[in-house]
Protein backbone atom coordinates (compact mmCIF):
# COMPACT_ATOMS: atom_id res chain seq x y z
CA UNK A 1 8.97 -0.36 -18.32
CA UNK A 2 10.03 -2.62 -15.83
CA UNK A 3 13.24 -3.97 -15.56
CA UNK A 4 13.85 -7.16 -16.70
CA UNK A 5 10.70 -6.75 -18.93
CA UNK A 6 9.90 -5.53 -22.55
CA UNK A 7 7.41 -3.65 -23.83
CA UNK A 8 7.23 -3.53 -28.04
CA UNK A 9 9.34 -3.26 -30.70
CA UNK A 10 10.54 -4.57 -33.76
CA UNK A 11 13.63 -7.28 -34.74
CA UNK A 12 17.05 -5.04 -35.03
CA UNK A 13 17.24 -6.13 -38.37
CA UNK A 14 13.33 -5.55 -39.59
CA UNK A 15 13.62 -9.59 -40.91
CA UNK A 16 10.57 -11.22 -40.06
CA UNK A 17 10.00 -14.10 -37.83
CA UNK A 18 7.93 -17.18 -38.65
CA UNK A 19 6.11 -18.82 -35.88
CA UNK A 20 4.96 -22.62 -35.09
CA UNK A 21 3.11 -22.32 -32.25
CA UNK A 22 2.35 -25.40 -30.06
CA UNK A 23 -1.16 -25.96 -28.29
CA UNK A 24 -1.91 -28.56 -26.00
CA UNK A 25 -4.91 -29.94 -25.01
CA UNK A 26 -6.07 -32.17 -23.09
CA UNK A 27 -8.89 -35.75 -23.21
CA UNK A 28 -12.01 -33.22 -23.30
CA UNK A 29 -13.15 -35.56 -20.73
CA UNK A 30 -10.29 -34.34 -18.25
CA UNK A 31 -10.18 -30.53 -19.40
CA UNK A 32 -11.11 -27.70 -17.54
CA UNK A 33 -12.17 -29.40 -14.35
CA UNK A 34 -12.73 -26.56 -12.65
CA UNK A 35 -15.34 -24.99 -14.68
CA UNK A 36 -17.76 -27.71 -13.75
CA UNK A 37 -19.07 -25.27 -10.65
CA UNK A 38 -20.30 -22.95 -13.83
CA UNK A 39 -20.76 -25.10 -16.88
CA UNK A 40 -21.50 -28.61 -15.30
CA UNK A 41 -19.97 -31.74 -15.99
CA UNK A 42 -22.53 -32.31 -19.06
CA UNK A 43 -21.16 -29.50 -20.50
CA UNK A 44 -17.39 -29.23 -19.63
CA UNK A 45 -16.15 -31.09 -22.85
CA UNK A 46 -18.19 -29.05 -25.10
CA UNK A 47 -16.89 -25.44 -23.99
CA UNK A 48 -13.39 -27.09 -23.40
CA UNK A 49 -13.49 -27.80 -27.40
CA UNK A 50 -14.56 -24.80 -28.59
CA UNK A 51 -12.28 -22.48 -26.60
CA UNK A 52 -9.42 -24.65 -28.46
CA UNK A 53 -11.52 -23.92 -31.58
CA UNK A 54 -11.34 -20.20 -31.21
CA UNK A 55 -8.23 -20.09 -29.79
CA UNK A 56 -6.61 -22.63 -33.06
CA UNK A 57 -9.04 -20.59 -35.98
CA UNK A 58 -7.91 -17.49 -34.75
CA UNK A 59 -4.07 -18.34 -33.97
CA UNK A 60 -4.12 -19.45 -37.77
CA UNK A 61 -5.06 -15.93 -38.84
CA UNK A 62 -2.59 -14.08 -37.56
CA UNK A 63 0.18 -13.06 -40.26
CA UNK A 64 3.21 -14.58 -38.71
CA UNK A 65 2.15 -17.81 -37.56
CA UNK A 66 3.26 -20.74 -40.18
CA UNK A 67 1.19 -23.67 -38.82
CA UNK A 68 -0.29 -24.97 -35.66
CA UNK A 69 0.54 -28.30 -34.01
CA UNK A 70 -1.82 -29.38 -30.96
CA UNK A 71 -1.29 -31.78 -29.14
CA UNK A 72 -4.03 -34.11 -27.93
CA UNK A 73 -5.01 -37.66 -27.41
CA UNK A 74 -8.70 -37.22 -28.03
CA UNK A 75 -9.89 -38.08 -31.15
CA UNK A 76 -12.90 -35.68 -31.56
CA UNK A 77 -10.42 -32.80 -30.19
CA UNK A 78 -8.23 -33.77 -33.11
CA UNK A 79 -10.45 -34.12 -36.23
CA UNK A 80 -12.24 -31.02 -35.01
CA UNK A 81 -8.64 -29.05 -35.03
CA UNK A 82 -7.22 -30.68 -38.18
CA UNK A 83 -11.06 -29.25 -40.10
CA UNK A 84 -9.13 -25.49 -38.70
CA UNK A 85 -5.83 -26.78 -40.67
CA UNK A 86 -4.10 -27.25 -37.21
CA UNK A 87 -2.18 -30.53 -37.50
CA UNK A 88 -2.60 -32.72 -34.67
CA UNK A 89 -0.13 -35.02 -32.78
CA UNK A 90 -0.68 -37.56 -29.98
CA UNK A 91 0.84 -36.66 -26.64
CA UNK A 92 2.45 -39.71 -26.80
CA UNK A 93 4.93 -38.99 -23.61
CA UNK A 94 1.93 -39.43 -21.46
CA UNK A 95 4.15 -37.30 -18.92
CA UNK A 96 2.03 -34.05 -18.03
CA UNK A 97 1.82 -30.89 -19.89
CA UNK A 98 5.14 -29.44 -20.00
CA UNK A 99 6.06 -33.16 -21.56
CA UNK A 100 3.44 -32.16 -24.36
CA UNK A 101 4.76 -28.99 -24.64
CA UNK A 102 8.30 -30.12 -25.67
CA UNK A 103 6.79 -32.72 -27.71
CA UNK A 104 4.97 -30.85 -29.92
CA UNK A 105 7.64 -28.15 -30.21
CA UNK A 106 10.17 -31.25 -31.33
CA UNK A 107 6.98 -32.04 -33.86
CA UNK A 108 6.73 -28.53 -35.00
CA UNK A 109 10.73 -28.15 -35.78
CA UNK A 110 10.75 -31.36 -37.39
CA UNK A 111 8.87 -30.08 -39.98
CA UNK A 112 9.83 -26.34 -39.85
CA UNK A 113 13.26 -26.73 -38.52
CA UNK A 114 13.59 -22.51 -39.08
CA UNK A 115 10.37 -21.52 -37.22
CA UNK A 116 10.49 -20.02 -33.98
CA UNK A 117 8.14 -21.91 -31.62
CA UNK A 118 5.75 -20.85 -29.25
CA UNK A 119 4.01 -22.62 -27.03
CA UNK A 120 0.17 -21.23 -26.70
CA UNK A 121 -2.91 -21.61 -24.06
CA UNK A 122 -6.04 -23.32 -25.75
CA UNK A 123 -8.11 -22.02 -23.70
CA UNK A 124 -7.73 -18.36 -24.98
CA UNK A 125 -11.56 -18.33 -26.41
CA UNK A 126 -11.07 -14.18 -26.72
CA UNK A 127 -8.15 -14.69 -28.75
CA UNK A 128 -7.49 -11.48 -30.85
CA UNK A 129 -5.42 -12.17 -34.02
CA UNK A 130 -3.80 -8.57 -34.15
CA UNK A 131 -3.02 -9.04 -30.65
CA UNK A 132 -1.50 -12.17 -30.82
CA UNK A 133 0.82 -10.33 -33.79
CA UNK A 134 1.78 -8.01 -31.54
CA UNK A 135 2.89 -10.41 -28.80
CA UNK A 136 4.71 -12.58 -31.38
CA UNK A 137 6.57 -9.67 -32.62
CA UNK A 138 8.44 -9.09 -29.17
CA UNK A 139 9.30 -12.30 -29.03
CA UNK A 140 11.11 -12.48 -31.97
CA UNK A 141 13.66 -10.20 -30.21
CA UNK A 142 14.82 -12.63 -27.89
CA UNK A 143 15.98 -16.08 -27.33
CA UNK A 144 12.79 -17.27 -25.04
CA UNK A 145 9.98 -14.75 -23.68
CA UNK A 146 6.82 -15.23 -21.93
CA UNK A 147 3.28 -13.35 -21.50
CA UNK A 148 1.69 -14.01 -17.61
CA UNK A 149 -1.53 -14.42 -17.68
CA UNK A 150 -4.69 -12.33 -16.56
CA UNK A 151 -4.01 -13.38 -12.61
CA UNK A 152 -0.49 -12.36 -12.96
CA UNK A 153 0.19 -15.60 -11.71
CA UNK A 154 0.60 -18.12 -14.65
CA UNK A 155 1.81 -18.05 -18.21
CA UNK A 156 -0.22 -18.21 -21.33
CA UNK A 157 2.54 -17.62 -24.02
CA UNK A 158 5.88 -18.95 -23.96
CA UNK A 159 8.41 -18.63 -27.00
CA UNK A 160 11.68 -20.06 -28.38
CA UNK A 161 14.23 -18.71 -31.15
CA UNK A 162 14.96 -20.88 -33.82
CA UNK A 163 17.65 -23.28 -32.56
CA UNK A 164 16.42 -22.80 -28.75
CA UNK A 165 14.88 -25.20 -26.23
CA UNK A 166 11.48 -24.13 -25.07
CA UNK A 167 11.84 -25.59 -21.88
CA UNK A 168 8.52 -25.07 -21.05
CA UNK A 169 7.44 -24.70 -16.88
CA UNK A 170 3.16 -24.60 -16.87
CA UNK A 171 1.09 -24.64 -14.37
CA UNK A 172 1.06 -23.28 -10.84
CA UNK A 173 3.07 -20.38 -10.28
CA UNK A 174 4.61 -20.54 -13.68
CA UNK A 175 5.64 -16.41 -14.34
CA UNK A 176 8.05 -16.88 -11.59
CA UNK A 177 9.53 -20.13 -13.13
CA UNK A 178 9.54 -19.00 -16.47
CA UNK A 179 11.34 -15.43 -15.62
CA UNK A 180 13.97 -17.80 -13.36
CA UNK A 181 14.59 -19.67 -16.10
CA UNK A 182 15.51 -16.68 -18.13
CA UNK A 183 13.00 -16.39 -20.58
CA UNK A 184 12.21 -12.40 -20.76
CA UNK A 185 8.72 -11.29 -19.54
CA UNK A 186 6.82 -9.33 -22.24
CA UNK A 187 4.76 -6.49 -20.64
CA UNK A 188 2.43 -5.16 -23.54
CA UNK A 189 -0.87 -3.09 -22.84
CA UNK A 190 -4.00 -3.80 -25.34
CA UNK A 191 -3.14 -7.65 -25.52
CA UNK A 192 -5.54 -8.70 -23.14
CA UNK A 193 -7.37 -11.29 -24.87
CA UNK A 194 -3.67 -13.36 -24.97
CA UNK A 195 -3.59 -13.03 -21.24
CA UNK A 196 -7.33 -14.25 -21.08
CA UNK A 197 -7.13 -17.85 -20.14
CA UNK A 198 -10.37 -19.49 -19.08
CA UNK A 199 -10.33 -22.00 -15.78
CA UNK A 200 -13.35 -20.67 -14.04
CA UNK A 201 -16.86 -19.36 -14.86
CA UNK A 202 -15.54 -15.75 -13.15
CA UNK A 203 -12.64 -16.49 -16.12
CA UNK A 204 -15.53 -17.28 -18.98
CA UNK A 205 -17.64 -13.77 -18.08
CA UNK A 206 -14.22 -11.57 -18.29
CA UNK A 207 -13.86 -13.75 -21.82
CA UNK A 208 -17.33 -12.84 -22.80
CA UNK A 209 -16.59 -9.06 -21.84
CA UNK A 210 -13.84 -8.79 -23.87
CA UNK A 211 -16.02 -10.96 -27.10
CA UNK A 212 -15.01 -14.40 -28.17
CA UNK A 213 -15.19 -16.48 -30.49
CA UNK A 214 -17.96 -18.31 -32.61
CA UNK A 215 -17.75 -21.27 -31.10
CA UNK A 216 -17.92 -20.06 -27.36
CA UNK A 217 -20.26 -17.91 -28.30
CA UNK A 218 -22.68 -20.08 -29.59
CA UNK A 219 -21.98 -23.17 -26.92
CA UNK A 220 -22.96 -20.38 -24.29
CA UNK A 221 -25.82 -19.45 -26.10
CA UNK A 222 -27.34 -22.70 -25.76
CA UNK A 223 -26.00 -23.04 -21.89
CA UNK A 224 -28.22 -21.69 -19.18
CA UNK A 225 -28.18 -18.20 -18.73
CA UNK A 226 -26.51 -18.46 -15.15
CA UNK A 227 -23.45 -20.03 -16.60
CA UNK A 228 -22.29 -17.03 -19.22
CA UNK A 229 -23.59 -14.04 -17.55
């Protein structure tokens, strides 16, 4: 293990934790610009929303997660999400995503003010519920932790304690920020499909490797066969 990182466990005393995790997302319009080069522009929106789908049906599934706020200005983003039982808020700082992010924590704690809160990728269309479990259960051992992502460069997973700012730092470079900020980096094997966020069409095929969900699976299905193979 290395140092400065953690690797599994349980909470010192065995009480479980309760999660609210936050998902933003943004105008499906806007989201995931850079899969155009694979998808097209026609298409964007469409896998944009169903990697949120999969990503929001299968966060719901997993044992310790309470509820699911996303936050999103687009209207069919929302009503799609809410039909999950995610509950939707508008992102009404209008400031960026790390704005969202501490918005829709301050939503979730308003409403479970003893959750921990994490905030979560939506485009994680691999998603794996008991992997997800696994990740939130080393988080509950500390005040704030993070998961990088697949690149080793970003962050897909970033958690708070109950009673502690998420001071969320996305985008970019945004392992380094979120380990010098203190939050504690969570090295796991087997939890790939948390670290599997989707940007590019190079991104989508590792997805499809690893199996998504119903929703990317059948929005590729009816995509040419360039795009998902």
């Amino acid at each position: 293990m290395t140092p400065g990182r953690r690797d599994g466990g349980t909470a010192g005393d065995n009480v479980p934790v309760h999660w609210s995790l936050v998902v933003p997302l943004k105008p499906l319009a806007l989201a995931k610009s850079r899969l155009s080069e694979a998808a097209g522009g026609a298409m964007r929106p469409a896998f944009a929303l169903a990697f949120a789908q999969d990503t929001v049906a299968r966060a719901l599934s997993c044992r310790a997660v309470r509820d699911v706020v996303v936050v999103t200005d687009d209207p069919l983003a929302a009503a799609e999400l809410n039909r999950l039982g995610a509950r939707t808020v508008p992102d009404s700082p209008g400031a960026g995503l790390n704005a969202a992010l501490a918005h829709g924590a301050a939503e979730a704690r308003a409403l479970r003010p003893a959750a921990a809160v994490a905030a979560l990728n939506a485009d994680l269309p691999a998603l794996r519920p008991e992997e997800l479990d696994r990740v939130l259960a080393v988080a509950g051992q500390f005040p704030r932790a993070f998961l990088a992502d697949a690149a080793g460069i970003g962050t897909t997973f970033l958690s708070a304690a109950p009673g502690v700012e998420l001071r969320p730092a996305f985008g970019g470079h945004s392992r380094h920020r979120h380990s010098a900020s203190g939050a504690v980096e969570i090295e796991l094997d087997g939890v790939e499909s948390v670290r599997r966020d989707v940007d590019t069409g190079d991104d989508l095929r590792a997805a499809l490797a690893l199996g998504v969900g119903p929703r990317t699976a059948a929005r590729c299905a009816a995509a040419p066969a360039a795009w998902c193979c």
